[in-house]
N, C-alpha and C. Protein backbone atom coordinates (compact mmCIF):
# COMPACT_ATOMS: atom_id res chain seq x y z
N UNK A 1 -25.90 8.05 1.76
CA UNK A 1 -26.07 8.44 0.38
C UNK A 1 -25.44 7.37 -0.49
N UNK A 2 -26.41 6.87 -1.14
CA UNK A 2 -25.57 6.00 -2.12
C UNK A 2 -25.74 6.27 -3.85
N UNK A 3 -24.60 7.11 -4.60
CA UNK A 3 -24.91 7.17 -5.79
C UNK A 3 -24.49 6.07 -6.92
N UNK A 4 -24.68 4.99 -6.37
CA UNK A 4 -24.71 3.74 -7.49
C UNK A 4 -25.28 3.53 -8.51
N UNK A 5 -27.30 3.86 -8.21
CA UNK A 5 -27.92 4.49 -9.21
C UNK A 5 -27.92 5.45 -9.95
N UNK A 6 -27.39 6.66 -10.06
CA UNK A 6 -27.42 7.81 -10.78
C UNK A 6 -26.44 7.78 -11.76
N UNK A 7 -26.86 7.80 -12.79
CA UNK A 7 -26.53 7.61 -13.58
C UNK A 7 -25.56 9.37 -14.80
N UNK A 8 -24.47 9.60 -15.32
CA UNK A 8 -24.27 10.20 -16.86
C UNK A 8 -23.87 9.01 -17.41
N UNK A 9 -25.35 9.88 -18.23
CA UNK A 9 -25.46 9.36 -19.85
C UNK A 9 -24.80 10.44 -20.93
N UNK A 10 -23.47 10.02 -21.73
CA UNK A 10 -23.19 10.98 -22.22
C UNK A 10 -24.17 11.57 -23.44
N UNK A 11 -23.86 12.47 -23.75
CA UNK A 11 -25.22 13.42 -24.98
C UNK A 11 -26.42 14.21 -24.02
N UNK A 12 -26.66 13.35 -23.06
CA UNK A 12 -27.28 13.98 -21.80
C UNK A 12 -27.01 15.30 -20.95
N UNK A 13 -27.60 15.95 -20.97
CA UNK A 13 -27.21 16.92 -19.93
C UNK A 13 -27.46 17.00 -18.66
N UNK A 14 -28.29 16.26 -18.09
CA UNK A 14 -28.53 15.81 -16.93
C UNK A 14 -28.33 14.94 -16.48
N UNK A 15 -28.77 14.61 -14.89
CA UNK A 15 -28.58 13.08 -14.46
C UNK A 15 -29.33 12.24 -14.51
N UNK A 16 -29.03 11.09 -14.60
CA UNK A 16 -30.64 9.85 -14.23
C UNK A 16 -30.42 9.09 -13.11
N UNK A 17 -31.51 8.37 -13.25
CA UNK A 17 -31.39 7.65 -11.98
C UNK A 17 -31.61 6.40 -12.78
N UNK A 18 -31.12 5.60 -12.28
CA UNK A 18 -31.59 3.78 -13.30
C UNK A 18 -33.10 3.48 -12.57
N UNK A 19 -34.01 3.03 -13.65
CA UNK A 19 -35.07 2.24 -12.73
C UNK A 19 -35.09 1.34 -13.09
N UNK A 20 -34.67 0.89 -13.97
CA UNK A 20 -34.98 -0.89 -14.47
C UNK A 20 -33.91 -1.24 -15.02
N UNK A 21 -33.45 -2.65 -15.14
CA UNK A 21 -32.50 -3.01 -16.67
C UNK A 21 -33.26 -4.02 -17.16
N UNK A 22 -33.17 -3.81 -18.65
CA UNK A 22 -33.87 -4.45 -19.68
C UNK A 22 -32.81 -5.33 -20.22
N UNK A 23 -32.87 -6.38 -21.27
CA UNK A 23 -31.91 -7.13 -22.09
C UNK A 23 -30.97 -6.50 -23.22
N UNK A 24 -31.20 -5.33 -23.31
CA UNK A 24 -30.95 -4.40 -24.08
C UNK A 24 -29.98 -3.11 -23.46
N UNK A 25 -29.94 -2.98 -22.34
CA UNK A 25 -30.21 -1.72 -21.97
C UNK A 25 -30.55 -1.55 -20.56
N UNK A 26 -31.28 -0.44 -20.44
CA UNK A 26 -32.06 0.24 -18.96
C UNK A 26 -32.69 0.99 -19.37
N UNK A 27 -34.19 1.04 -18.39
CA UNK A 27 -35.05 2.12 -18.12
C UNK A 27 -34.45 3.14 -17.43
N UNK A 28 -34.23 4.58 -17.63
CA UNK A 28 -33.72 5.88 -16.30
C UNK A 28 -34.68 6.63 -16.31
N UNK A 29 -34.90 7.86 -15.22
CA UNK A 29 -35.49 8.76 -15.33
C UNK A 29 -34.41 10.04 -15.19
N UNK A 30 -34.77 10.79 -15.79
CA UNK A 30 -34.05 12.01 -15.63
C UNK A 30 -34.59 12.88 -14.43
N UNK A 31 -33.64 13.37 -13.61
CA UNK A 31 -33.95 13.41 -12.31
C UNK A 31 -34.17 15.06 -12.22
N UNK A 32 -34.00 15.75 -13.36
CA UNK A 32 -34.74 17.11 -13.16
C UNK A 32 -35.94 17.22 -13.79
N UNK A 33 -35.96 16.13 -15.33
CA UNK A 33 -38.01 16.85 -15.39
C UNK A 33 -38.54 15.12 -15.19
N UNK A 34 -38.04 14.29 -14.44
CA UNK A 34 -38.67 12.83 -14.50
C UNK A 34 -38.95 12.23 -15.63
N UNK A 35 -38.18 12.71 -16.72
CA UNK A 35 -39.24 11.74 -17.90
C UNK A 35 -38.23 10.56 -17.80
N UNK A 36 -39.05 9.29 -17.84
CA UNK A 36 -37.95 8.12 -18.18
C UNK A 36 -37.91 8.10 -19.64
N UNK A 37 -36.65 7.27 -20.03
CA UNK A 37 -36.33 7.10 -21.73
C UNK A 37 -35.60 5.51 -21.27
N UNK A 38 -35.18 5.19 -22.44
CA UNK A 38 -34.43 3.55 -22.72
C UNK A 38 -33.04 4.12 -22.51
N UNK A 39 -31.89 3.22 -22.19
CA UNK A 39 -30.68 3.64 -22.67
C UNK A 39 -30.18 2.32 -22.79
N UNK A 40 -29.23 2.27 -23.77
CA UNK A 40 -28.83 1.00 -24.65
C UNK A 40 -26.92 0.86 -24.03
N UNK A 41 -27.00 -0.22 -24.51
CA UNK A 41 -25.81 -0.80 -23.98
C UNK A 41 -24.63 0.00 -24.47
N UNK A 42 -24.83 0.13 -25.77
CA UNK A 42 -23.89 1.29 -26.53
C UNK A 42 -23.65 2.46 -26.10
N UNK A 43 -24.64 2.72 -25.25
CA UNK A 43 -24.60 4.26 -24.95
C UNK A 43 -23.48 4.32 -23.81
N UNK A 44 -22.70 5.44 -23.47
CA UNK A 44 -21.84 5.89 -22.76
C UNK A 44 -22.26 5.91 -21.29
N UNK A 45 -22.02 5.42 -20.45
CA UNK A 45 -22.95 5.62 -19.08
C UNK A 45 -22.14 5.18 -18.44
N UNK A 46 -21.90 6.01 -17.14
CA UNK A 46 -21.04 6.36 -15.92
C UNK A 46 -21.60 6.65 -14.72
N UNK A 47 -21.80 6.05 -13.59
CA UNK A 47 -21.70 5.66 -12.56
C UNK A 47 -21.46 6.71 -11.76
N UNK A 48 -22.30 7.41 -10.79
CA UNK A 48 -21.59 8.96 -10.19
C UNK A 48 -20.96 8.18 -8.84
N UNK A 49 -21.20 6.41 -8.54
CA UNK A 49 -20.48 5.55 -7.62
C UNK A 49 -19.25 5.27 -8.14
N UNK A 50 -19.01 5.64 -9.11
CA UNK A 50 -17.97 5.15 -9.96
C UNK A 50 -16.43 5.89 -9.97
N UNK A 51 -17.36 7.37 -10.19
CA UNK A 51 -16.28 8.78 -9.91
C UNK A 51 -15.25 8.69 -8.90
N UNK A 52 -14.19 9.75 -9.36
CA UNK A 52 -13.39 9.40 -8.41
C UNK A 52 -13.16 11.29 -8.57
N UNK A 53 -12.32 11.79 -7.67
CA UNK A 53 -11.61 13.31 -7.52
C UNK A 53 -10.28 13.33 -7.36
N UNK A 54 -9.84 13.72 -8.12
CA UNK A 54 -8.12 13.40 -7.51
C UNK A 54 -7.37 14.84 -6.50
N UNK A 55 -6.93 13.83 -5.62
CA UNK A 55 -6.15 14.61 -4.09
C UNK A 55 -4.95 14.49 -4.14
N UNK A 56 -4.20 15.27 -4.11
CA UNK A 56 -2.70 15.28 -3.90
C UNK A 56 -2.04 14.05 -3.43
N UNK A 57 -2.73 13.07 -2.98
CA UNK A 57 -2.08 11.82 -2.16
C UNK A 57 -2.45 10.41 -3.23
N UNK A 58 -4.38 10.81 -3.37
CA UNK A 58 -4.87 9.62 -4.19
C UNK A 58 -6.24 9.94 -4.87
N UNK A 59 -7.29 9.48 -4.66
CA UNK A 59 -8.58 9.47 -5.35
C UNK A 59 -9.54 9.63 -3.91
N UNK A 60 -10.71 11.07 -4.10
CA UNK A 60 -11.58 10.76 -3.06
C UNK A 60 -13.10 10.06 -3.86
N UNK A 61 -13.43 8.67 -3.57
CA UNK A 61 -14.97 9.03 -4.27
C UNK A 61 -16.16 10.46 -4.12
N UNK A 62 -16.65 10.65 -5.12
CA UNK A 62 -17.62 11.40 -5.62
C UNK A 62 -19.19 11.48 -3.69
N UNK A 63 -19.14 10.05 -3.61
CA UNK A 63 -19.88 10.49 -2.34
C UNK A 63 -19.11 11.13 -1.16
N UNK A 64 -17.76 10.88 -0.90
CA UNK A 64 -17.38 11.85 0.40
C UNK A 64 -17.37 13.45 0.26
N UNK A 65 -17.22 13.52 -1.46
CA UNK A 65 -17.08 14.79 -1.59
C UNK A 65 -18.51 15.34 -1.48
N UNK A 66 -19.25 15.07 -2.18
CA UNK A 66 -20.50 15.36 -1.97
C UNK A 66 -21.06 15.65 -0.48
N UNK A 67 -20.63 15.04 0.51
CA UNK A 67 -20.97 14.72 1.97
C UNK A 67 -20.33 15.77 2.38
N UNK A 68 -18.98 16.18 1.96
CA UNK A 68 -18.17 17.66 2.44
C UNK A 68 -19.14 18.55 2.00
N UNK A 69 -19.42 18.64 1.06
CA UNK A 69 -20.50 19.98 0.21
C UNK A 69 -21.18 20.15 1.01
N UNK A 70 -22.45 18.61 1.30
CA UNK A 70 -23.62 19.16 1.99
C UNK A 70 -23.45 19.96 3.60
N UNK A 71 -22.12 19.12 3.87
CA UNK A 71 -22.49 19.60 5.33
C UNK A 71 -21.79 21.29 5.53
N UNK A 72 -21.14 21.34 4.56
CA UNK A 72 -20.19 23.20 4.47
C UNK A 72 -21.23 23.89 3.61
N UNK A 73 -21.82 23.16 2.88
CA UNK A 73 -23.08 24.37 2.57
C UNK A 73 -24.81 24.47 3.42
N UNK A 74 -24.31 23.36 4.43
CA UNK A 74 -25.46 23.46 5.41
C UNK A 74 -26.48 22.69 4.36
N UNK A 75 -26.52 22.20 3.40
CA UNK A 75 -27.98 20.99 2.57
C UNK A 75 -28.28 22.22 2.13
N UNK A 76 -27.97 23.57 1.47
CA UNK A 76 -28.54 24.61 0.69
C UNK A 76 -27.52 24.37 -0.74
N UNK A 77 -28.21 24.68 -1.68
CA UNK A 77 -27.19 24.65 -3.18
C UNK A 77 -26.36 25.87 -2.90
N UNK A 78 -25.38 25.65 -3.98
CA UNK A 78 -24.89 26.70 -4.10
C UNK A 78 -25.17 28.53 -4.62
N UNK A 79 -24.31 28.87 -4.00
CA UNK A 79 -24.91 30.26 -4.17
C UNK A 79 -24.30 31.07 -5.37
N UNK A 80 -23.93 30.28 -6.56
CA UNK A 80 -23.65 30.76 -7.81
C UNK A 80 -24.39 29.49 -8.86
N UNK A 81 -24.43 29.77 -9.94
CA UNK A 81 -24.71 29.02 -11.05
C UNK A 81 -23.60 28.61 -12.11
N UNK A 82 -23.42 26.86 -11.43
CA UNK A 82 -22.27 26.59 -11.37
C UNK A 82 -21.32 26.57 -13.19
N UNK A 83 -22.56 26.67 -13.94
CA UNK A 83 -22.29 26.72 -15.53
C UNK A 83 -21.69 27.71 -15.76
N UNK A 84 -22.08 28.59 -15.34
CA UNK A 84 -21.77 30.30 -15.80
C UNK A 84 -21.24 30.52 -14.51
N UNK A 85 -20.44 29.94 -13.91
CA UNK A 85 -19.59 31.02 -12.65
C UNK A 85 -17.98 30.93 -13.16
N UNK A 86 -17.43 31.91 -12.66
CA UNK A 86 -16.10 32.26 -12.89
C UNK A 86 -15.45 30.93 -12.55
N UNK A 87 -14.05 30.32 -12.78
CA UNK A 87 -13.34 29.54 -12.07
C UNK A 87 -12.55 29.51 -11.10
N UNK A 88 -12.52 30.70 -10.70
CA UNK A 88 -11.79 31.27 -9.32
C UNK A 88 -12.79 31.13 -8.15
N UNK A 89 -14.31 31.50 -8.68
CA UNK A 89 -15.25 31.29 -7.68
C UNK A 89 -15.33 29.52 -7.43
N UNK A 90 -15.23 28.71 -8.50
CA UNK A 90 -15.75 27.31 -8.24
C UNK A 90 -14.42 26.48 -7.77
N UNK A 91 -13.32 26.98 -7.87
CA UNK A 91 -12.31 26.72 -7.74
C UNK A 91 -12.02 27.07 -5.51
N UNK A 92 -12.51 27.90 -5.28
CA UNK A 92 -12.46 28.73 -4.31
C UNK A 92 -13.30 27.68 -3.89
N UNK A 93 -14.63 27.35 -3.45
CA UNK A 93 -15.21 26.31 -3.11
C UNK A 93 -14.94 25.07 -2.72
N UNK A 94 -14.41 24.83 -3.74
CA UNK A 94 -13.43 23.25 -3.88
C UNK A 94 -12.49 23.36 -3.08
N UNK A 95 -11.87 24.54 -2.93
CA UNK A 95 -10.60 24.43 -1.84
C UNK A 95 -11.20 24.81 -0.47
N UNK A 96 -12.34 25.19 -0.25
CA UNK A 96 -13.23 25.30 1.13
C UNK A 96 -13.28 23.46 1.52
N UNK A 97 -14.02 22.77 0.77
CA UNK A 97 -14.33 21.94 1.34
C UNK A 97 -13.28 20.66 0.98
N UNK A 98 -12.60 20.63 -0.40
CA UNK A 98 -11.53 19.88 -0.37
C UNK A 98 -9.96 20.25 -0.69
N UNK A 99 -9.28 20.90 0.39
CA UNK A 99 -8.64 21.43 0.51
C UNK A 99 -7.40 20.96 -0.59
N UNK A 100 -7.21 19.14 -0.15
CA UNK A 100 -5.99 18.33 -0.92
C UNK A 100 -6.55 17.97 -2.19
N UNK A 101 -7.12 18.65 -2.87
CA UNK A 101 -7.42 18.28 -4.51
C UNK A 101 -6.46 18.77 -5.50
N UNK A 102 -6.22 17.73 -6.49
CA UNK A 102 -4.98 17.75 -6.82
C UNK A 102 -4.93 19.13 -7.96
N UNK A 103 -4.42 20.42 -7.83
CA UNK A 103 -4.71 21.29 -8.49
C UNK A 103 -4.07 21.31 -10.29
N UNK A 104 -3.08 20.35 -10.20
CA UNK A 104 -2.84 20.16 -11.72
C UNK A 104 -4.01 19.34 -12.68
N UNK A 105 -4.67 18.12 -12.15
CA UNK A 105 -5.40 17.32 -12.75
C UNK A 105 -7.12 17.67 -12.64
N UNK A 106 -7.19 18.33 -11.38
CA UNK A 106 -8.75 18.76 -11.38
C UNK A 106 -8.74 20.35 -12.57
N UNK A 107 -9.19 19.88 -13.68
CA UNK A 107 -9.98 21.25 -14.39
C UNK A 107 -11.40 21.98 -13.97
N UNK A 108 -11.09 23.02 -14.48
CA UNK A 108 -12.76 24.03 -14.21
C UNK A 108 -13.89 23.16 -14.61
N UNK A 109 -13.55 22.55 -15.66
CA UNK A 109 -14.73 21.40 -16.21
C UNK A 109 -14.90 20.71 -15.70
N UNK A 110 -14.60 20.35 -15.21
CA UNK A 110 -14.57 19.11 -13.74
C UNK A 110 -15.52 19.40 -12.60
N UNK A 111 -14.71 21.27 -12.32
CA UNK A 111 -15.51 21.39 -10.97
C UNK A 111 -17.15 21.72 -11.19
N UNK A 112 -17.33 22.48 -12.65
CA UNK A 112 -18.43 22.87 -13.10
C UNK A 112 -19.54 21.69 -13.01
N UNK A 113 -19.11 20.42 -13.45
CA UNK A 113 -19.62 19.51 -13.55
C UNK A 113 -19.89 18.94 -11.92
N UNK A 114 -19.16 19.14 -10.70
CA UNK A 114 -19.01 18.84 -9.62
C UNK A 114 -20.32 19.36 -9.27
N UNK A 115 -20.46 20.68 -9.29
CA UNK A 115 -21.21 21.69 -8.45
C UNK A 115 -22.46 21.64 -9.29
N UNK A 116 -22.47 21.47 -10.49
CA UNK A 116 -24.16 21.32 -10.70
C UNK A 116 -24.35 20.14 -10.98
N UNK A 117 -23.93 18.95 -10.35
CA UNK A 117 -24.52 17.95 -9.86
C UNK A 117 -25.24 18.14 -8.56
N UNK A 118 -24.12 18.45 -7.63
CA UNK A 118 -24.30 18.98 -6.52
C UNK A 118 -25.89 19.10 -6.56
N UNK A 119 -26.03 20.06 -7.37
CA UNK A 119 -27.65 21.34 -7.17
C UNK A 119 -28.54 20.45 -7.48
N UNK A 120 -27.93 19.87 -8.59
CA UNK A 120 -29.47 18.64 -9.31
C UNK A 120 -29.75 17.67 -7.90
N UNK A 121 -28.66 17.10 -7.80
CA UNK A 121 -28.92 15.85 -6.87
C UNK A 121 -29.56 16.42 -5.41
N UNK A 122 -29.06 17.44 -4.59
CA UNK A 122 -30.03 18.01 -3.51
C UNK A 122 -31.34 18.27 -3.95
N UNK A 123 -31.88 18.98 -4.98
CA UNK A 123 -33.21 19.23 -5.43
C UNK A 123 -33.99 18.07 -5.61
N UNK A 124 -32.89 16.91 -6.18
CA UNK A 124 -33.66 15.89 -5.88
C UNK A 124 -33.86 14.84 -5.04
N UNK A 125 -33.12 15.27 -3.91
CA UNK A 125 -33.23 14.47 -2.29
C UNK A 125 -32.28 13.37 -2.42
N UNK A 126 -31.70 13.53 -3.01
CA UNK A 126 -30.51 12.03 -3.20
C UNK A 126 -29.31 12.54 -2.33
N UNK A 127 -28.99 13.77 -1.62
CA UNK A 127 -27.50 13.83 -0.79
C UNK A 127 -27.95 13.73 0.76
N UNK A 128 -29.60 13.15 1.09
CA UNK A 128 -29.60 13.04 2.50
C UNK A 128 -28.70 11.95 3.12
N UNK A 129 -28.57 12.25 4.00
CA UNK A 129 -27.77 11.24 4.90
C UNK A 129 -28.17 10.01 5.00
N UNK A 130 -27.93 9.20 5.02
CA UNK A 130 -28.30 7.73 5.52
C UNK A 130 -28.28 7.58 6.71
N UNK A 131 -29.85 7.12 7.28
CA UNK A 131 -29.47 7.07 9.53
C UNK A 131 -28.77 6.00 9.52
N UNK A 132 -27.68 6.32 10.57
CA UNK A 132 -26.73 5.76 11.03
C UNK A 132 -27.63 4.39 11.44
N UNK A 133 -26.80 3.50 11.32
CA UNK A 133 -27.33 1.79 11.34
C UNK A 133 -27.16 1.70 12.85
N UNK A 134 -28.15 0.93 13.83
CA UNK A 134 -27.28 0.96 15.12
C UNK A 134 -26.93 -0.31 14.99
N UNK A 135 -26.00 -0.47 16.17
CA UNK A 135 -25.13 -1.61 15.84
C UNK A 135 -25.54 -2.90 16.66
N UNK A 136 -25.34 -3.89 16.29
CA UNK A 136 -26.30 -4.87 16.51
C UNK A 136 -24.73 -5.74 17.14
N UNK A 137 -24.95 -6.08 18.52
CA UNK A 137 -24.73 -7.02 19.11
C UNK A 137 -24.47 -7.96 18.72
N UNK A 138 -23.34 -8.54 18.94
CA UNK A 138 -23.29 -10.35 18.73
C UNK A 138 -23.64 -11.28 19.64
């Protein structure tokens, strides 16, 4: 899984994916209704390769956590709606699959934002696994 491409754009409510860069900017598509739009240099844009989670020790990137999700929720979304769920429920989750997350610095907003990525990005086939590379001899 590599989320290098996927893009928040802030003002956005969803995710994109980059398809082009222009001199200006980038082409994205928004990865729940596909429409592509421009996004300009000015604009706010963050990297879901970029993310980090904070753990009691240090920082996990955004893909291992993701990789905990898929494989403890079996590649099914979650079974609440992560906007409108309680924070004890999304909170409860987070400590299923990342137990050492740092509970002072991770907020509900955080995890809300965690878990319906989560949903977008499986729906849109971006948390499959990558086949293992075999390993090539010297």
């Amino acid at each position: 899984m590599d989320l290098s491409n996927i893009l928040v754009i802030s003002g956005k409510p969803d995710l994109s994916e980059l398809v082009s860069q222009t001199k200006g900017g980038a082409i994205v598509k928004n990865l729940v209704t596909g429409q592509k739009y421009p996004v300009f240099k000015n604009d706010r844009i963050s990297s879901l390769g970029e993310i980090r989670i904070f753990t009691e020790t240090d920082e996990r990137p955004l893909e291992e956590v993701y990789t905990a999700i898929y494989n403890h929720l079996q590649a099914k979304p979650t079974a609440f709606e992560p906007q409108k769920a309680e924070s004890k429920e999304l909170f409860a989750l987070l400590e299923e699959v990342m137990p050492d997350y740092d509970r002072e610095r991770v907020h509900a907003s955080d995890v809300k934002k965690l878990f319906s990525w989560y949903n977008i990005l499986l729906a849109a086939g971006k948390l499959e696994p990558e086949p293992e590379e075999e390993k090539k001899e010297d």
